[in-house]
Every structure is written in C-alpha cells, then in structure tokens.
PDB file of N, CA and C in Angstrom:
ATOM      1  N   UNK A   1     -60.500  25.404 -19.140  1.00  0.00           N
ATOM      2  CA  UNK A   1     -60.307  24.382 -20.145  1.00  0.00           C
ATOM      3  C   UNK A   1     -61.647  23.976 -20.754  1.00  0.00           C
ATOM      4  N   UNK A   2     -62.591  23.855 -19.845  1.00  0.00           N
ATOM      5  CA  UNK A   2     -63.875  23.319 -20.531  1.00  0.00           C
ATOM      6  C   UNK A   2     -64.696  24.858 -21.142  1.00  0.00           C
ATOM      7  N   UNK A   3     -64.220  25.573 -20.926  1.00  0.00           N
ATOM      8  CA  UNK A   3     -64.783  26.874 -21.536  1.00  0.00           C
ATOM      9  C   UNK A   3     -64.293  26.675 -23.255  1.00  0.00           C
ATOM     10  N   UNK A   4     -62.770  26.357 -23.526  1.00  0.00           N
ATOM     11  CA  UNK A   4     -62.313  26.181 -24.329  1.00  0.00           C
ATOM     12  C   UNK A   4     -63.059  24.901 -25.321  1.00  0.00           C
ATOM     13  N   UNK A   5     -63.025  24.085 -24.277  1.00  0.00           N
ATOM     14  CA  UNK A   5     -63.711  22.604 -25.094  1.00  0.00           C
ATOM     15  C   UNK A   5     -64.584  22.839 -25.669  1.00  0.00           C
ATOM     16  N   UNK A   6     -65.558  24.007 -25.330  1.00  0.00           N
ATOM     17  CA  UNK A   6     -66.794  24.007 -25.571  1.00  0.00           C
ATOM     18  C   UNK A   6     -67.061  24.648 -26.676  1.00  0.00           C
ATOM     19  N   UNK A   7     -65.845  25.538 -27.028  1.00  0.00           N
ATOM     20  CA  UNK A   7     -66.174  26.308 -28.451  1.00  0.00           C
ATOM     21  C   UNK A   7     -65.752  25.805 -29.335  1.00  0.00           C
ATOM     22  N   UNK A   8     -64.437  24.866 -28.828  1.00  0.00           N
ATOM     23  CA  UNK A   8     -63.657  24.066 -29.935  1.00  0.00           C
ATOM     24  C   UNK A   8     -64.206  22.781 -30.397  1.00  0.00           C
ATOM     25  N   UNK A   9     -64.893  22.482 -29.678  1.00  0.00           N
ATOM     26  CA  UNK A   9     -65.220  20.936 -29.801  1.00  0.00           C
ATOM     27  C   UNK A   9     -64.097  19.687 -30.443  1.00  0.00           C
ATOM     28  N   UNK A  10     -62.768  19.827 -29.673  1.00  0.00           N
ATOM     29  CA  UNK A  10     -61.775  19.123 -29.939  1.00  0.00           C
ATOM     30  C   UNK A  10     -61.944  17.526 -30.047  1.00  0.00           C
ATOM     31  N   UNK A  11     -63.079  17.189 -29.409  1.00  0.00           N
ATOM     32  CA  UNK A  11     -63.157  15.544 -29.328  1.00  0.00           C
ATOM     33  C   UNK A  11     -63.503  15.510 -27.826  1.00  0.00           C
ATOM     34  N   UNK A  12     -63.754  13.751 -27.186  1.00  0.00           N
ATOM     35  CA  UNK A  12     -63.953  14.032 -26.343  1.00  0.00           C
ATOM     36  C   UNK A  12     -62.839  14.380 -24.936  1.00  0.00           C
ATOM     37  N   UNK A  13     -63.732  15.300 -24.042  1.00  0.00           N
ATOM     38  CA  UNK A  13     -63.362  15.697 -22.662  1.00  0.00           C
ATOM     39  C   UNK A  13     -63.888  16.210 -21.767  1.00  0.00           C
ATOM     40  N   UNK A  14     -63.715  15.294 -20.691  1.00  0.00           N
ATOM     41  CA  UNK A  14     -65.021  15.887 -19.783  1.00  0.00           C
ATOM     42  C   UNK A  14     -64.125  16.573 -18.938  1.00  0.00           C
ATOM     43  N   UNK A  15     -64.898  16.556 -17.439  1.00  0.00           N
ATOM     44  CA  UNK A  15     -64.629  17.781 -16.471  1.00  0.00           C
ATOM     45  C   UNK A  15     -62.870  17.362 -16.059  1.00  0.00           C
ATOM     46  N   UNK A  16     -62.677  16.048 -16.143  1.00  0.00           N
ATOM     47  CA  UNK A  16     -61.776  15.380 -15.497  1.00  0.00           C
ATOM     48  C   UNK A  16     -60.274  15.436 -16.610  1.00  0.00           C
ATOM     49  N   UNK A  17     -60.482  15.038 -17.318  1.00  0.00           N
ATOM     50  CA  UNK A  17     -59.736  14.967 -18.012  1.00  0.00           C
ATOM     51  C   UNK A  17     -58.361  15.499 -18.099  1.00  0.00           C
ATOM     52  N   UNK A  18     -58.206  16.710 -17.560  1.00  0.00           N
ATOM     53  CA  UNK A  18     -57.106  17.675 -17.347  1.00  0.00           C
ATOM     54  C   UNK A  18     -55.780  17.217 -16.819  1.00  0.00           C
ATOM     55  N   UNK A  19     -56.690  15.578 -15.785  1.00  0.00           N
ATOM     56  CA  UNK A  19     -56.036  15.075 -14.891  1.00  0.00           C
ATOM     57  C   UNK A  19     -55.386  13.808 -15.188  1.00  0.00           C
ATOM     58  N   UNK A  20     -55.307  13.500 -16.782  1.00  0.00           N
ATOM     59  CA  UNK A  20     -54.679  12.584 -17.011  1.00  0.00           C
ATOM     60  C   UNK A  20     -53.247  12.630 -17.602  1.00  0.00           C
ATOM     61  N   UNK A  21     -52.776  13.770 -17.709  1.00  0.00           N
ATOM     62  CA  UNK A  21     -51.633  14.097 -18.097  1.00  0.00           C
ATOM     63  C   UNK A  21     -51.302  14.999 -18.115  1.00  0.00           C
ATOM     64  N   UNK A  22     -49.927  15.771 -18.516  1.00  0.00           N
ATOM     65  CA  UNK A  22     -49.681  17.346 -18.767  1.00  0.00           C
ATOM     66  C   UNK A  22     -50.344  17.760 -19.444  1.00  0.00           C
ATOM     67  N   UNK A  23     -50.702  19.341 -19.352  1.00  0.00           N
ATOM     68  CA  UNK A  23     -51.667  20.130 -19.998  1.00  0.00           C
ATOM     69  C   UNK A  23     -50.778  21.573 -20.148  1.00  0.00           C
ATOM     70  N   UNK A  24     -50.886  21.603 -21.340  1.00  0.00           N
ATOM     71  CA  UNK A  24     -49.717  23.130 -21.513  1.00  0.00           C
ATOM     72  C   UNK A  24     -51.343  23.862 -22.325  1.00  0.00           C
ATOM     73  N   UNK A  25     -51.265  25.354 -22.143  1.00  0.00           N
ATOM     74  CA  UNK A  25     -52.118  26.670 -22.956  1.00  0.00           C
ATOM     75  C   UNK A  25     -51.515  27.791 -22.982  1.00  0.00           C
ATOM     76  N   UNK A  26     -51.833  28.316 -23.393  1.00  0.00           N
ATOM     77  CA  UNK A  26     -51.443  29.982 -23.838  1.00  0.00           C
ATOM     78  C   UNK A  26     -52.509  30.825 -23.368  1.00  0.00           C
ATOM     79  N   UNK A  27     -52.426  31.783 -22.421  1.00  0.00           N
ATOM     80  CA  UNK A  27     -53.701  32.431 -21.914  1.00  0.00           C
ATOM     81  C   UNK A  27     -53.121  34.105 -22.646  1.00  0.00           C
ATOM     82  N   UNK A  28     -54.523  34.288 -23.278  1.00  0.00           N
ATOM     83  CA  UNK A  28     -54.387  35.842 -23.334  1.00  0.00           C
ATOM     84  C   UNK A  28     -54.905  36.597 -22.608  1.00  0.00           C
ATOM     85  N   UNK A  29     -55.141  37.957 -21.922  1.00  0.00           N
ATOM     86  CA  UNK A  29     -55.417  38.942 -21.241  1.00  0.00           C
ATOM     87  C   UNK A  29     -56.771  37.559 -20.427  1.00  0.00           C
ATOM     88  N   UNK A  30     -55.803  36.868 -19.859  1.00  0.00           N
ATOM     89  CA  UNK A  30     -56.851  36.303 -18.397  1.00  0.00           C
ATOM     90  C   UNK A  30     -57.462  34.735 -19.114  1.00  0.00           C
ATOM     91  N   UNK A  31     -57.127  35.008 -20.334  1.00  0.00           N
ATOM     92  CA  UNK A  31     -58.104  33.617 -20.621  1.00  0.00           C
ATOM     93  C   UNK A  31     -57.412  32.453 -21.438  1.00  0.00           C
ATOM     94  N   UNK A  32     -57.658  31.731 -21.585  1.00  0.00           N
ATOM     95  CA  UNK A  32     -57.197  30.123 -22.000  1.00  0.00           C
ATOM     96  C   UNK A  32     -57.840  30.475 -23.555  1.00  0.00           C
ATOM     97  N   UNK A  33     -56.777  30.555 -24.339  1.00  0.00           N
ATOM     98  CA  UNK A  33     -57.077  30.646 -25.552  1.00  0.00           C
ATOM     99  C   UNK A  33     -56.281  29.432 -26.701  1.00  0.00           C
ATOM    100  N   UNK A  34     -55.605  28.713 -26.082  1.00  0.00           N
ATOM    101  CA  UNK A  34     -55.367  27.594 -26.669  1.00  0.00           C
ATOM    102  C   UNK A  34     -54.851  26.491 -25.795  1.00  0.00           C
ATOM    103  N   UNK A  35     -54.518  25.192 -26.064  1.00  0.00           N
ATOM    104  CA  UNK A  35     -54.055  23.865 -25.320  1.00  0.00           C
ATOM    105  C   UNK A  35     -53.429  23.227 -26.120  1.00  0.00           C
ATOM    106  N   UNK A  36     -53.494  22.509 -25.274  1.00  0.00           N
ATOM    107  CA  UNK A  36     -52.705  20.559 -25.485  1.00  0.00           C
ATOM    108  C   UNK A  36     -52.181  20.189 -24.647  1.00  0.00           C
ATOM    109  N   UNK A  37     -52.443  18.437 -24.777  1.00  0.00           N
ATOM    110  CA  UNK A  37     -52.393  17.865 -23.216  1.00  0.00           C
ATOM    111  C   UNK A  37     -52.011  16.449 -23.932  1.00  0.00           C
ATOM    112  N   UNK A  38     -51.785  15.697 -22.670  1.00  0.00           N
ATOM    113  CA  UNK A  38     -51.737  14.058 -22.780  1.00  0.00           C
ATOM    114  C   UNK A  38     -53.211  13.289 -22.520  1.00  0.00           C
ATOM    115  N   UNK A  39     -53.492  12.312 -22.898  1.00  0.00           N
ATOM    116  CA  UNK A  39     -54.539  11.816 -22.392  1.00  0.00           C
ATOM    117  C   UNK A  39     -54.503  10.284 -21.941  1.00  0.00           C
ATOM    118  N   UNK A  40     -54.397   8.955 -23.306  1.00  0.00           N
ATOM    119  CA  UNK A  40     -54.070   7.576 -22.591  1.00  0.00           C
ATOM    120  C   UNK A  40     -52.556   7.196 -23.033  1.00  0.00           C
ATOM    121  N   UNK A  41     -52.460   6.272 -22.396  1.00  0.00           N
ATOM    122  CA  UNK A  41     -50.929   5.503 -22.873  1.00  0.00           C
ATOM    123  C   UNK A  41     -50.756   4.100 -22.460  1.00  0.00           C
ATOM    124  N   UNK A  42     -50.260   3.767 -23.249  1.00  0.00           N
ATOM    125  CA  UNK A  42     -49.899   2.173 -23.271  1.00  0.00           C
ATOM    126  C   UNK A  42     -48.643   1.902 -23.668  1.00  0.00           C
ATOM    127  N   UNK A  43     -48.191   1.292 -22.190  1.00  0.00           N
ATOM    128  CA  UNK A  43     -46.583   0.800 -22.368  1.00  0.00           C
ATOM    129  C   UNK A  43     -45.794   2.513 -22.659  1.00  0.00           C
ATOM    130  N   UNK A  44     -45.114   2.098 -24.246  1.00  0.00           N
ATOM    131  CA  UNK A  44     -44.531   3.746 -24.533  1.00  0.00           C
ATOM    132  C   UNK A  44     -45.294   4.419 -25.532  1.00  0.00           C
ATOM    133  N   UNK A  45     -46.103   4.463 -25.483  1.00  0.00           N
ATOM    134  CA  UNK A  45     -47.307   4.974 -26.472  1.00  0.00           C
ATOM    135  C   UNK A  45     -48.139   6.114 -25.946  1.00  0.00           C
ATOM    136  N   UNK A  46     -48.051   7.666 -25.797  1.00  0.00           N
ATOM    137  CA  UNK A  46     -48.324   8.558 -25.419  1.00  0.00           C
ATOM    138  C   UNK A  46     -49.243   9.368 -26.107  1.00  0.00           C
ATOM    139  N   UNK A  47     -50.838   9.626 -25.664  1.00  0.00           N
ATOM    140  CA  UNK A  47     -51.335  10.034 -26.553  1.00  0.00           C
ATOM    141  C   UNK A  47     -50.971  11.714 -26.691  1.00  0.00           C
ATOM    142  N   UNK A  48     -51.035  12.124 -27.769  1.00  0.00           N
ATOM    143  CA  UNK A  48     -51.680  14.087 -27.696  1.00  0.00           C
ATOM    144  C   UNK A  48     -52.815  14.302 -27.542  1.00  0.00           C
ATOM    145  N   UNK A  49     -53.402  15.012 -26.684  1.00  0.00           N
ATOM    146  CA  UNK A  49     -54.982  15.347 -26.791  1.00  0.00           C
ATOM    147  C   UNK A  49     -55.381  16.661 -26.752  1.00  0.00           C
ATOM    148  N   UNK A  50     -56.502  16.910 -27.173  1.00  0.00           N
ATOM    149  CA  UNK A  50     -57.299  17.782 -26.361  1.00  0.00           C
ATOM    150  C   UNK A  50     -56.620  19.152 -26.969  1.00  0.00           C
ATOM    151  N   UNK A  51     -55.964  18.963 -27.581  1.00  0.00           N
ATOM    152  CA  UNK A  51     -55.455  20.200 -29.100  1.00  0.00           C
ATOM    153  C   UNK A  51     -56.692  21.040 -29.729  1.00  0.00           C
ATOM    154  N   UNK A  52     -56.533  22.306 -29.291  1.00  0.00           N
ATOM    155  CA  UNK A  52     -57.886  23.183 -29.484  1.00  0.00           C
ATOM    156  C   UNK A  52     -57.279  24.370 -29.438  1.00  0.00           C
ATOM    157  N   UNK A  53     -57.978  25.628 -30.250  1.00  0.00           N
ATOM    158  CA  UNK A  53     -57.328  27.053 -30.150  1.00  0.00           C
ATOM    159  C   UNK A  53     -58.173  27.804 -30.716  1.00  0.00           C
ATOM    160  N   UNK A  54     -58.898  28.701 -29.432  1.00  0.00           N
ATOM    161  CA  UNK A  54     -60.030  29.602 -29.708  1.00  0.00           C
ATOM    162  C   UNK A  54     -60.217  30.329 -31.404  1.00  0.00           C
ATOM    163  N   UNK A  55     -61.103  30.025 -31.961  1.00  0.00           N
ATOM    164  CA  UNK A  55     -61.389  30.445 -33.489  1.00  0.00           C
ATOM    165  C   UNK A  55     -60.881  32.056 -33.669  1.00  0.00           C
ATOM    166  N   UNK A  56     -60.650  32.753 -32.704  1.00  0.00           N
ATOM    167  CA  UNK A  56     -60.090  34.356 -32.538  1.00  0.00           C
ATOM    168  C   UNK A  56     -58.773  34.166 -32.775  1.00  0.00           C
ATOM    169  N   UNK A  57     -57.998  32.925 -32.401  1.00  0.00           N
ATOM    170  CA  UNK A  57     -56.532  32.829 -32.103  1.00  0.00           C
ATOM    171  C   UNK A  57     -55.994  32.350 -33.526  1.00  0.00           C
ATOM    172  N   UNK A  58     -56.480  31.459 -34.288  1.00  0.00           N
ATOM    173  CA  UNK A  58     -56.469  30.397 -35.038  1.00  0.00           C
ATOM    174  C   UNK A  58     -55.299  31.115 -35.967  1.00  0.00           C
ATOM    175  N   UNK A  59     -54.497  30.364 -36.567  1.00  0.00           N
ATOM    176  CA  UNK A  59     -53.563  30.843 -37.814  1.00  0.00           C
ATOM    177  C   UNK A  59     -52.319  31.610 -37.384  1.00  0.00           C
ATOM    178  N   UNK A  60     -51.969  31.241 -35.470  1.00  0.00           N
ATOM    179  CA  UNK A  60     -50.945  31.575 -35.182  1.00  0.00           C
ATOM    180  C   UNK A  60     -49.561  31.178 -34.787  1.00  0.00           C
ATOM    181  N   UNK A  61     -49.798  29.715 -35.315  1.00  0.00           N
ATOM    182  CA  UNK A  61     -48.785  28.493 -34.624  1.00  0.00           C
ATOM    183  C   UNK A  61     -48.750  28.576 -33.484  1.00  0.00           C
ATOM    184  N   UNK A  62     -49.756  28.412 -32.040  1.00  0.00           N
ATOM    185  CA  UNK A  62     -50.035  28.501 -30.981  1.00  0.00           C
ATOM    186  C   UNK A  62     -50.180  26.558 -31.052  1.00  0.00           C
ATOM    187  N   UNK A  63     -50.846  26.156 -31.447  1.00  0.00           N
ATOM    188  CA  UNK A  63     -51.578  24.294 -31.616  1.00  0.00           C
ATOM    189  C   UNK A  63     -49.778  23.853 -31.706  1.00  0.00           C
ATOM    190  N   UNK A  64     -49.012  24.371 -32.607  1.00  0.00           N
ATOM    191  CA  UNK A  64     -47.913  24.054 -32.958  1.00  0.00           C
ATOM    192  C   UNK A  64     -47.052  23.525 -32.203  1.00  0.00           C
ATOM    193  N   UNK A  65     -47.077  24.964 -31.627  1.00  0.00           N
ATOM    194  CA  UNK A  65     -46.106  25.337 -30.197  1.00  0.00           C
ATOM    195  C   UNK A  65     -46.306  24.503 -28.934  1.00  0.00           C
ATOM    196  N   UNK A  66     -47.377  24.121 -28.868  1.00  0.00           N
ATOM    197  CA  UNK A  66     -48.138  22.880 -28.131  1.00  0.00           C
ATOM    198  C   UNK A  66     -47.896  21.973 -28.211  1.00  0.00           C
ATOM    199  N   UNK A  67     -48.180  21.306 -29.267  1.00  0.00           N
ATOM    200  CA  UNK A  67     -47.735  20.014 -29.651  1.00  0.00           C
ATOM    201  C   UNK A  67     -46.184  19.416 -29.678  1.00  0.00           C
ATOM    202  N   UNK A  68     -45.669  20.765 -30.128  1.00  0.00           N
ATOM    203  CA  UNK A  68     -43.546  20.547 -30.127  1.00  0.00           C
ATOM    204  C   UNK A  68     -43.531  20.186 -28.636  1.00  0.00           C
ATOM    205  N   UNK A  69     -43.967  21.609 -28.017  1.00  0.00           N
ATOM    206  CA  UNK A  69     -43.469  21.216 -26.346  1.00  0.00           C
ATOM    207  C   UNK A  69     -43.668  19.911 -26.087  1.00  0.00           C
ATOM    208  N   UNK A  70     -45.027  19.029 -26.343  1.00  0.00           N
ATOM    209  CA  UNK A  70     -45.728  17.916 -25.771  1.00  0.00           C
ATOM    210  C   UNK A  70     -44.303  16.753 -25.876  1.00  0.00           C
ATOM    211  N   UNK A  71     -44.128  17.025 -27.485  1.00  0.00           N
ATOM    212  CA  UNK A  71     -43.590  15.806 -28.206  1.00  0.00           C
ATOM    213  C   UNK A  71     -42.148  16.142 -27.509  1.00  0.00           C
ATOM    214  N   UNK A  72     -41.518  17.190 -27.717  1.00  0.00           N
ATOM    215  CA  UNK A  72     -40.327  16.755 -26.642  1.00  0.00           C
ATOM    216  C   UNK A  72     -40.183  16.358 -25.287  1.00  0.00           C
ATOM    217  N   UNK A  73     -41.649  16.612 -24.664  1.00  0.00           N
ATOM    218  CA  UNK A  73     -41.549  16.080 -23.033  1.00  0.00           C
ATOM    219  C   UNK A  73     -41.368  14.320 -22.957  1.00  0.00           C
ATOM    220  N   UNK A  74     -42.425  13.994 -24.152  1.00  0.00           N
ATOM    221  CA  UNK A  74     -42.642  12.801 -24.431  1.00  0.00           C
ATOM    222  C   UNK A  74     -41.181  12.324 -24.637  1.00  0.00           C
ATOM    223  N   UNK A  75     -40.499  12.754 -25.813  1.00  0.00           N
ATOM    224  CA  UNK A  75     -39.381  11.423 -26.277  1.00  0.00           C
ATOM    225  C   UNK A  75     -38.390  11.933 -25.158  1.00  0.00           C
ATOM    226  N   UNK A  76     -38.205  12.546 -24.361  1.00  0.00           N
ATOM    227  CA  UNK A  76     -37.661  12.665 -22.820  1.00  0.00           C
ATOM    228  C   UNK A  76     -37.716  11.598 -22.114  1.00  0.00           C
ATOM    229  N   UNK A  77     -38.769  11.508 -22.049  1.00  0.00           N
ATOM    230  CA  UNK A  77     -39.556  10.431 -21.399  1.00  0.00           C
ATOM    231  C   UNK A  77     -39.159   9.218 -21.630  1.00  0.00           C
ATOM    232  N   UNK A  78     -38.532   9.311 -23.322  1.00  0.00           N
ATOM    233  CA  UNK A  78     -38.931   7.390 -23.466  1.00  0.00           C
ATOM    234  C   UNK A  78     -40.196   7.422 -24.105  1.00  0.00           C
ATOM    235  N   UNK A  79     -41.115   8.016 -24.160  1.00  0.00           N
ATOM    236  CA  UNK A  79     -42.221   7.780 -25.028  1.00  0.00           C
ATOM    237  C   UNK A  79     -42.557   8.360 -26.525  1.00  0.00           C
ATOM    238  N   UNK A  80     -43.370   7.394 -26.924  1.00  0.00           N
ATOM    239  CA  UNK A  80     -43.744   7.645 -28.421  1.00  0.00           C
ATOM    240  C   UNK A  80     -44.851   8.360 -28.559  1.00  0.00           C
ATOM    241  N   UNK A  81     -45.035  10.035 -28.970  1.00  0.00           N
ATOM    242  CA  UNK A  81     -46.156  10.269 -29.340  1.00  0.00           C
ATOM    243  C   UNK A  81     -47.541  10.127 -30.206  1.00  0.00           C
ATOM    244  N   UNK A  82     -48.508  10.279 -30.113  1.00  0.00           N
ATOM    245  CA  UNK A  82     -49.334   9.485 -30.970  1.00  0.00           C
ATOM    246  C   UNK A  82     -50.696  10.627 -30.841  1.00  0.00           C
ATOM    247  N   UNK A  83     -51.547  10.371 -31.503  1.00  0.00           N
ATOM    248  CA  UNK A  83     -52.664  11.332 -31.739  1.00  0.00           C
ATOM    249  C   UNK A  83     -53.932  10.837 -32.247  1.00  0.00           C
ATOM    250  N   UNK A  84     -55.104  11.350 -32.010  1.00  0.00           N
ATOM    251  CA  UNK A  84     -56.370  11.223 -32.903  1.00  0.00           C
ATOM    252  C   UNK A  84     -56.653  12.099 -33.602  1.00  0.00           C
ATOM    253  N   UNK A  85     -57.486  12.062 -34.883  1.00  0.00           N
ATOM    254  CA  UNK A  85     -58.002  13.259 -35.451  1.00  0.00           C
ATOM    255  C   UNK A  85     -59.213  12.514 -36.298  1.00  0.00           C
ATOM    256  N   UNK A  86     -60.575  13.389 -36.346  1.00  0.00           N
ATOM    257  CA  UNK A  86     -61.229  13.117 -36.732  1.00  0.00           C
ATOM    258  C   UNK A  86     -61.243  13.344 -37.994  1.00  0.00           C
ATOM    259  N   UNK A  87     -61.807  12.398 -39.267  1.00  0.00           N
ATOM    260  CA  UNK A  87     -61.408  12.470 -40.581  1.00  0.00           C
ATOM    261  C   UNK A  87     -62.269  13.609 -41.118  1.00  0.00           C
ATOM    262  N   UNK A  88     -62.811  14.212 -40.454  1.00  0.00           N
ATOM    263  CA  UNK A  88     -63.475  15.647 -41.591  1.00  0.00           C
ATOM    264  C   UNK A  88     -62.714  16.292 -41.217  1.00  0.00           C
ATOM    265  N   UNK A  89     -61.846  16.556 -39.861  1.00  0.00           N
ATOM    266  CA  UNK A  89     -61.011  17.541 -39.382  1.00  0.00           C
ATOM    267  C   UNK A  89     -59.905  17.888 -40.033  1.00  0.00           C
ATOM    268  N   UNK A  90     -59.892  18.177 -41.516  1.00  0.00           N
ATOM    269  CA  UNK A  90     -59.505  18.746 -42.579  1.00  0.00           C
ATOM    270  C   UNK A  90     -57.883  19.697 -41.832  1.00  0.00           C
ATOM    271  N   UNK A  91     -58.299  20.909 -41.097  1.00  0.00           N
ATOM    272  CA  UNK A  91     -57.355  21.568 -40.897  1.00  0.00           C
ATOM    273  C   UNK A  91     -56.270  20.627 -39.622  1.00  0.00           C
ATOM    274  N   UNK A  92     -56.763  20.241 -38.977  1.00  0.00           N
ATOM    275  CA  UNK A  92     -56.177  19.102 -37.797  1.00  0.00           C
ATOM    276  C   UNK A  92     -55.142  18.011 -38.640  1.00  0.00           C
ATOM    277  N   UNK A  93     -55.585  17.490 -39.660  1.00  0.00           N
ATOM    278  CA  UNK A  93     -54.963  17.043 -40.456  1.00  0.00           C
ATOM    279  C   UNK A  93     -53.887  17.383 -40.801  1.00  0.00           C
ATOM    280  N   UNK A  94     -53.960  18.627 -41.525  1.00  0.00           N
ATOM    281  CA  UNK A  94     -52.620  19.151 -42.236  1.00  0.00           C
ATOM    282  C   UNK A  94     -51.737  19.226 -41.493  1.00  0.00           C
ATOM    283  N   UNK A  95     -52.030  19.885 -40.549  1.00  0.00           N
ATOM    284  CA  UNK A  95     -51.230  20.632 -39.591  1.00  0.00           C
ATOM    285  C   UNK A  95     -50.176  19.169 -39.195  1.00  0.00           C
ATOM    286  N   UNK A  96     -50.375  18.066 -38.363  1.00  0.00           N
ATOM    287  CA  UNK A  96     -50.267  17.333 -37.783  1.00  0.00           C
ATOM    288  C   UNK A  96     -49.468  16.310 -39.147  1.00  0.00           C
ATOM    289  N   UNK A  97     -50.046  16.344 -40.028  1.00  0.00           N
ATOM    290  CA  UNK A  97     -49.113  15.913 -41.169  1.00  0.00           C
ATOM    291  C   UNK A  97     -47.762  16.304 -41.638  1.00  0.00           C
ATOM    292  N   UNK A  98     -48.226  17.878 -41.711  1.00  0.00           N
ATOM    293  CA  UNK A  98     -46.669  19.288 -41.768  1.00  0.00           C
ATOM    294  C   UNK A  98     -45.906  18.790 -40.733  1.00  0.00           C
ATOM    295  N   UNK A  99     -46.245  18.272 -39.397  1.00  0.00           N
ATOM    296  CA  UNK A  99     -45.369  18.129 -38.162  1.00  0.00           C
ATOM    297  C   UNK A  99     -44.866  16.889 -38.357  1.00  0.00           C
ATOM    298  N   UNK A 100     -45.077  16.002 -39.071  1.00  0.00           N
ATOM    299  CA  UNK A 100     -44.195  14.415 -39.129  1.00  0.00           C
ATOM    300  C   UNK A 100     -45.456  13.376 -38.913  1.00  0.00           C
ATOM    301  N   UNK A 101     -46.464  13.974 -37.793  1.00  0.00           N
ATOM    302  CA  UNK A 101     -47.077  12.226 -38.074  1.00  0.00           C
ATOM    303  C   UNK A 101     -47.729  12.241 -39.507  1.00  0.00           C
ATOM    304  N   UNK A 102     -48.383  10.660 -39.266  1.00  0.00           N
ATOM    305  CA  UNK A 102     -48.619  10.143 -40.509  1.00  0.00           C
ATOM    306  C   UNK A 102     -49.496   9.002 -40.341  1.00  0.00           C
ATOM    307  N   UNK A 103     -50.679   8.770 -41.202  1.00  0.00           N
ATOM    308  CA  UNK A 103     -51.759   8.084 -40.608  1.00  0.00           C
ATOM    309  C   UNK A 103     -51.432   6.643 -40.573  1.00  0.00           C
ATOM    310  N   UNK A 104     -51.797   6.217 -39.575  1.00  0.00           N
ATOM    311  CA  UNK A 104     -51.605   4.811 -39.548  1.00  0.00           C
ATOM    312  C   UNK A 104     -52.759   4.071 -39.450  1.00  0.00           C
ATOM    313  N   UNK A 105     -53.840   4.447 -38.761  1.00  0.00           N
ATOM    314  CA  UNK A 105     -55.269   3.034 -39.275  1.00  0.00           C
ATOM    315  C   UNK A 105     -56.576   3.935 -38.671  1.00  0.00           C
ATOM    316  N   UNK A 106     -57.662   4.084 -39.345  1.00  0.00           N
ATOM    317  CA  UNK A 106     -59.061   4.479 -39.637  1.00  0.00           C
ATOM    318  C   UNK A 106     -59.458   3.563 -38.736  1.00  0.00           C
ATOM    319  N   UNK A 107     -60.250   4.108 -36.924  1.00  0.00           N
ATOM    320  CA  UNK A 107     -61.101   3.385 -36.220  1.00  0.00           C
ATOM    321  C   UNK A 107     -62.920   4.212 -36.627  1.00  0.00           C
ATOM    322  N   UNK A 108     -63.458   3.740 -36.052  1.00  0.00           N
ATOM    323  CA  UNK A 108     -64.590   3.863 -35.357  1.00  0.00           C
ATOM    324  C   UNK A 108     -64.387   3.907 -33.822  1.00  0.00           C
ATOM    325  N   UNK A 109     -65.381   5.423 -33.584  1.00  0.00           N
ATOM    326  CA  UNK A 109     -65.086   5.591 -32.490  1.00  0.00           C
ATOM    327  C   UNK A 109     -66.934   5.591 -31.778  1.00  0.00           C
ATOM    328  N   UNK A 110     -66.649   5.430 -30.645  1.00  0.00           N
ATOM    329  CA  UNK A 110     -68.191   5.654 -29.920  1.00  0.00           C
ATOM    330  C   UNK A 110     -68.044   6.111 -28.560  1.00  0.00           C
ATOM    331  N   UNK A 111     -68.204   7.219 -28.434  1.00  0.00           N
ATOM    332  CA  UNK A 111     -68.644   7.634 -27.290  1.00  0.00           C
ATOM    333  C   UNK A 111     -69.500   7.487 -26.101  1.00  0.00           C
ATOM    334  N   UNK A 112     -69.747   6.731 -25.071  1.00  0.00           N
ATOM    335  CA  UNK A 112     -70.750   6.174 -24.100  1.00  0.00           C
ATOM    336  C   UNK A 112     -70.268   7.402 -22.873  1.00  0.00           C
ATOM    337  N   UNK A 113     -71.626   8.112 -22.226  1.00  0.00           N
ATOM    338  CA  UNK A 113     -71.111   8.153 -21.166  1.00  0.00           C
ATOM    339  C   UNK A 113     -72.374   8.150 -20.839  1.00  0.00           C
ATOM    340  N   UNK A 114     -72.811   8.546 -18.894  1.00  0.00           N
ATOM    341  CA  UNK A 114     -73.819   8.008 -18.253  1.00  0.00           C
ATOM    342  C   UNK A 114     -74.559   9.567 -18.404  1.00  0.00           C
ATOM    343  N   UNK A 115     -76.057   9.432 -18.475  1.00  0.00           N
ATOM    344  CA  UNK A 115     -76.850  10.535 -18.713  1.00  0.00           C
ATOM    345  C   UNK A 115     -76.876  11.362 -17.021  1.00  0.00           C
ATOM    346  N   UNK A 116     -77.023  12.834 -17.277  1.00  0.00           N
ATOM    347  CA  UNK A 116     -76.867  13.393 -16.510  1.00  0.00           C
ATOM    348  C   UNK A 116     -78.171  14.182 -15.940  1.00  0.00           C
TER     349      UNK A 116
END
C-alpha cells in the first residue's frame, strides 16, 4: 500500500492507516496496482480514502470499481459516504462527480506530523 502511496501521492497516509477501515485493491502479476479504503467517520458519515491507481493502470475503471464496492458496503451499513479531493486534482474530480457526489464546502487543510 505505501509502495502505492508513494507514486500516487493520494493525500495523506501513513504506515498505519490501512487500519482504519476496509481497504479493497486490485493486484496485478503480484502487485497492488490500485485501492480504496475507509478512513474517519462521524456518527453516519463514512469517509472514502486513500483512492489511488498506479499511472500504468490509469483509464481503466479500476478507482471506479473501488469506490462502487466501498459505497455499497457503506449504505449496508447505514452509512453515508463522503470523500476529499484536492482542488487541483482535476481528474479526481470528474470522476467522483460522474459517480453522484457533489461538492459541498472548500476547507483548508494542514498536515502536522512529528519529525522523524
């Protein structure tokens, strides 16, 4: 997964992360070539995270296929899916637009973690 993070630069995720929710990928011949996972939640508010798909893979509805699975585990559940995307993330956008969500409010985000 962090092999993946690292080329994709999906946002943040550290070593741990894996461990905050389901994590579905698609491995080709041995390797993790795409994801998506859960990350926080509040009450019924379920995030998507961590949506990434090796630049070799890209343009195959693999992110897609990810995200459907996610969102039906979710309203299973009782929960409401929900997402981040960073505003240059142009293609993250569309995609995620084509699928039904729809923006609801522009944060600022900041990243803190402890130096290593």
């Amino acid at each position: 997964m962090l092999d993946l993070v690292a080329i994709t630069q999906p946002g943040p995720f550290g070593p741990r992360t894996g461990e905050l929710g389901e994590y579905f990928g698609v491995i080709d011949a041995g390797r993790l070539v795409a994801m998506a996972g859960e990350r926080m939640h509040a009450g019924a508010l379920r995030e998507i995270s961590g949506v990434c798909t090796h630049p070799d893979f890209q343009g195959r509805g693999l992110a897609r296929r990810l995200i459907e699975r996610l969102i039906r585990l979710e309203v299973r559940r009782n929960q409401t899916p929900f997402l981040h995307v960073m505003r240059d993330n142009i293609h993250a956008r569309g995609l995620y637009e084509r699928m039904g969500f729809r923006h609801h409010r522009e944060v600022a985000l900041r990243v803190i973690s402890r130096e290593q």
